[in-house]
N, C-alpha and C. Protein backbone atom coordinates (compact mmCIF):
# COMPACT_ATOMS: atom_id res chain seq x y z
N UNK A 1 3.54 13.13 2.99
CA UNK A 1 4.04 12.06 2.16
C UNK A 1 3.10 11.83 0.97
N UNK A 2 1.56 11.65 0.93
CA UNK A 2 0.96 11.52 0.01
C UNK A 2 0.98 12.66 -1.06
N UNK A 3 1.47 14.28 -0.68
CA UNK A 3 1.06 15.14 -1.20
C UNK A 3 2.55 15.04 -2.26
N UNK A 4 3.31 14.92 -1.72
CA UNK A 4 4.77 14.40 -2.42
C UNK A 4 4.63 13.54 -3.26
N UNK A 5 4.40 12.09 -2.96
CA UNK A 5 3.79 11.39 -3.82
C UNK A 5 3.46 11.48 -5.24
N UNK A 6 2.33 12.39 -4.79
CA UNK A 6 1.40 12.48 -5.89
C UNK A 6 2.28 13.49 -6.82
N UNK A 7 2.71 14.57 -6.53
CA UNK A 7 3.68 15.11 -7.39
C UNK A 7 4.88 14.73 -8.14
N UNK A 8 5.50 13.89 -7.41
CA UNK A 8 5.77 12.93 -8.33
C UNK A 8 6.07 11.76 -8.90
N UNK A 9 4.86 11.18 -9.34
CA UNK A 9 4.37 10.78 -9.74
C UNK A 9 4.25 8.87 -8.90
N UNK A 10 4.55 9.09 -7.78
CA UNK A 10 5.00 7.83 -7.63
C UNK A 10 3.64 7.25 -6.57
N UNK A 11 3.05 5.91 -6.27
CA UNK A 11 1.77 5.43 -5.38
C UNK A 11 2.23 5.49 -4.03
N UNK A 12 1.45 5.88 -3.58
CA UNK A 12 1.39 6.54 -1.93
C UNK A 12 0.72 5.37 -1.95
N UNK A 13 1.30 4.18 -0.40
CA UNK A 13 0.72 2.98 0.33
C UNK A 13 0.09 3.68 1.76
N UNK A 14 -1.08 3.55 1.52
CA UNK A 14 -1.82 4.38 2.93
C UNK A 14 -2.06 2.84 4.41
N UNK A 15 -1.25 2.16 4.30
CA UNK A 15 -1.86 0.70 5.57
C UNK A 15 -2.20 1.75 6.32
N UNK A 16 -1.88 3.34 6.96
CA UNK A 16 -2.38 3.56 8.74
C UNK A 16 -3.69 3.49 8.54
N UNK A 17 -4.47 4.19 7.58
CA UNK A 17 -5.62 4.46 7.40
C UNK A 17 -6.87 3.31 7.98
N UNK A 18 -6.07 2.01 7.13
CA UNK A 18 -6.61 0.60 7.05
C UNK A 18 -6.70 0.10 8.36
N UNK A 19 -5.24 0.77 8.91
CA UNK A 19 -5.09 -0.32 10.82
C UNK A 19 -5.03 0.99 12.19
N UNK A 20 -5.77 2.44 11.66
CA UNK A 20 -5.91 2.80 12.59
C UNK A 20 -7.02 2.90 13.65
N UNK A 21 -7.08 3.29 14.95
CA UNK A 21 -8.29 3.17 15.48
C UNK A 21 -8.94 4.64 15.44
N UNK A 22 -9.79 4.79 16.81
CA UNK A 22 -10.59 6.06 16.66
C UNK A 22 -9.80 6.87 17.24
N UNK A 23 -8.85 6.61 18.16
CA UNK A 23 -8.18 7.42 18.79
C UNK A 23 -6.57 7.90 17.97
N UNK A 24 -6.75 6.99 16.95
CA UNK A 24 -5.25 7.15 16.30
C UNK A 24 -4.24 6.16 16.10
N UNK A 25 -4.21 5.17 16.93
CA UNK A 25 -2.95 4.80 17.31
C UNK A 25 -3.39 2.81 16.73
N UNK A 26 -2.80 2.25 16.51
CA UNK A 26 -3.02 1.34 15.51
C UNK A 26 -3.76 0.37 16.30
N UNK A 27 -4.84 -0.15 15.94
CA UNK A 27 -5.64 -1.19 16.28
C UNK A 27 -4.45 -2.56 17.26
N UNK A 28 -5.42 -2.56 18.29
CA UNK A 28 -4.44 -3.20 19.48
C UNK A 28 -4.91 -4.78 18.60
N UNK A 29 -5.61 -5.39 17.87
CA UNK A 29 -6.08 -6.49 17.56
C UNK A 29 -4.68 -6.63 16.28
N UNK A 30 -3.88 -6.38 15.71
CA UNK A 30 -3.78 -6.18 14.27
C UNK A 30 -2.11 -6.13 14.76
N UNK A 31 -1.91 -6.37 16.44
CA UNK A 31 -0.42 -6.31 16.30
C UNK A 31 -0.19 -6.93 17.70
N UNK A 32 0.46 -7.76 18.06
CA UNK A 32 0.88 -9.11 19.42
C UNK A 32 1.71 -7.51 20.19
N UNK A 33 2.52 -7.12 19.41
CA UNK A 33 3.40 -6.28 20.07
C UNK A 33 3.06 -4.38 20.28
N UNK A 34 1.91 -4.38 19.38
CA UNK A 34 1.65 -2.86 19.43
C UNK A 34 2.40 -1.86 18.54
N UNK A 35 3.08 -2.76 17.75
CA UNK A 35 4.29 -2.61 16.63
C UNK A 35 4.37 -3.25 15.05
N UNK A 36 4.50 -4.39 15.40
CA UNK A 36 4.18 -5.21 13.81
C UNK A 36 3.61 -6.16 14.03
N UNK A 37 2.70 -5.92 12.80
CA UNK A 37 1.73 -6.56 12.26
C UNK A 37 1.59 -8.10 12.73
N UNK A 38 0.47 -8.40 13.50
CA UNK A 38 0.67 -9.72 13.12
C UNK A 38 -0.15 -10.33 12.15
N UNK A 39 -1.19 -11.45 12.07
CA UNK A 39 -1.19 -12.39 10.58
C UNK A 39 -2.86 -11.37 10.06
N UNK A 40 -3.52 -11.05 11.37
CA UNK A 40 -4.95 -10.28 11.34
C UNK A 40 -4.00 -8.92 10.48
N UNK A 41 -3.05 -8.44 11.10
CA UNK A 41 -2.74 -7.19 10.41
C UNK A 41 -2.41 -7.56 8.90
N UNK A 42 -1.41 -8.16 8.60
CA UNK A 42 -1.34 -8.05 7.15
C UNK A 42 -2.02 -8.64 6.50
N UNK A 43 -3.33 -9.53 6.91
CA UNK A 43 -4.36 -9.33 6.13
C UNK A 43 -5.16 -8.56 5.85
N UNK A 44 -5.19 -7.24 6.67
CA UNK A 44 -5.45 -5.92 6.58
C UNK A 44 -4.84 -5.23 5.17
N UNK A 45 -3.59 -5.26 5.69
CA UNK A 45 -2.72 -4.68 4.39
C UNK A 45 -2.71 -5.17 3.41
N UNK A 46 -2.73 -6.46 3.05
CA UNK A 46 -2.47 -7.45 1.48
C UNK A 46 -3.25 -6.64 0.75
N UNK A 47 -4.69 -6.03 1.16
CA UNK A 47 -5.53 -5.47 -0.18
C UNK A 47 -4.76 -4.36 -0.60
N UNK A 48 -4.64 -3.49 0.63
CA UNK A 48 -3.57 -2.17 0.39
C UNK A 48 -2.38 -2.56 -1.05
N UNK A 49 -1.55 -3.10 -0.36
CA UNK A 49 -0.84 -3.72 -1.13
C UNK A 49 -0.87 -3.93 -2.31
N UNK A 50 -1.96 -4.72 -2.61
CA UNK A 50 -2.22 -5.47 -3.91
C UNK A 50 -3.11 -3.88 -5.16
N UNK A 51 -3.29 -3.15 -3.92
CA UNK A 51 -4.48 -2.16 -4.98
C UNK A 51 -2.96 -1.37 -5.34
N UNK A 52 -2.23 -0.98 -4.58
CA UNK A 52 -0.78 0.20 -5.09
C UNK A 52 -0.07 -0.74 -5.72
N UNK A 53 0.16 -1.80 -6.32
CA UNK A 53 0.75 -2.78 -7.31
C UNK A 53 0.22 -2.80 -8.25
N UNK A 54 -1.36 -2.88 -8.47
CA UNK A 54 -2.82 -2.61 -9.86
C UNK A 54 -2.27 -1.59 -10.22
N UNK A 55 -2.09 -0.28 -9.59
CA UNK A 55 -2.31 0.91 -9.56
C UNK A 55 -0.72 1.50 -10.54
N UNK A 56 0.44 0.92 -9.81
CA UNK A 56 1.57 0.83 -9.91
C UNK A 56 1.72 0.29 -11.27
N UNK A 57 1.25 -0.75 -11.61
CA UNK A 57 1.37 -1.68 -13.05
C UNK A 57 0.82 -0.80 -13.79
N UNK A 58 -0.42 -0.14 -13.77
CA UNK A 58 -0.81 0.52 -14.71
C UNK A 58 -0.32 1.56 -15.38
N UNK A 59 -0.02 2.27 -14.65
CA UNK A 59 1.20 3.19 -15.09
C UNK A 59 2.38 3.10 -15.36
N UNK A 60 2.53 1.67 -15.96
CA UNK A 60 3.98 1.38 -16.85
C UNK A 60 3.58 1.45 -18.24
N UNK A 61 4.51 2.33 -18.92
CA UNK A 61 4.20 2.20 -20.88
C UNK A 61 3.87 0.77 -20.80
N UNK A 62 3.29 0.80 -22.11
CA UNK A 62 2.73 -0.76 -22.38
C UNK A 62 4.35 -1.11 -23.63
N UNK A 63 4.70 -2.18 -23.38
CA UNK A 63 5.82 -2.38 -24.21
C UNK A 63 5.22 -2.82 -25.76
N UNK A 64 6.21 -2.52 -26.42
CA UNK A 64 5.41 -2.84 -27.75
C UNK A 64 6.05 -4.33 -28.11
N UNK A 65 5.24 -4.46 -28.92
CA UNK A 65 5.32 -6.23 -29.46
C UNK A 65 5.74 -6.01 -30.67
N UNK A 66 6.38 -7.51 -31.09
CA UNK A 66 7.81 -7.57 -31.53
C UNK A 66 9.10 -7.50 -31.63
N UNK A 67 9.88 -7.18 -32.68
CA UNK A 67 11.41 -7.34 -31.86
C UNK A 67 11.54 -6.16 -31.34
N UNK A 68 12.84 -6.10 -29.96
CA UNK A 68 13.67 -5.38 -29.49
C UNK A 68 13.80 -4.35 -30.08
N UNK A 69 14.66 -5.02 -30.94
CA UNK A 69 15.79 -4.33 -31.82
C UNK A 69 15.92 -3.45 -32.94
């Protein structure tokens, strides 16, 4: 998925990286169900999040100023 991504051209969101353990499998603290996230988990993710949105914004043309039209 990341290698896709990156070809074209679009931000790869990595959360497993952020909420996995040593063995692989997602931090037993970071989910009530072993599934989704609970409030510890997506405070995990919000940075994720917020850095592929920076990341995301930046790579929009900058619009030009003045009219439209």
């Amino acid at each position: 998925m990341r290698q896709f991504c990156s070809q074209h051209g679009y931000i790869y969101v990595d959360y497993f990286s952020a909420m996995v353990d040593s063995a692989g499998y997602l931090q037993a603290d970071l989910a009530d169900d072993g599934l989704h996230p609970n409030g510890k988990g997506y405070r995990v993710m919000a940075p994720v999040a917020i850095n592929a949105i920076d990341r995301a914004l930046g790579q929009q043309p900058k619009k030009k100023k003045g009219k439209f039209f």
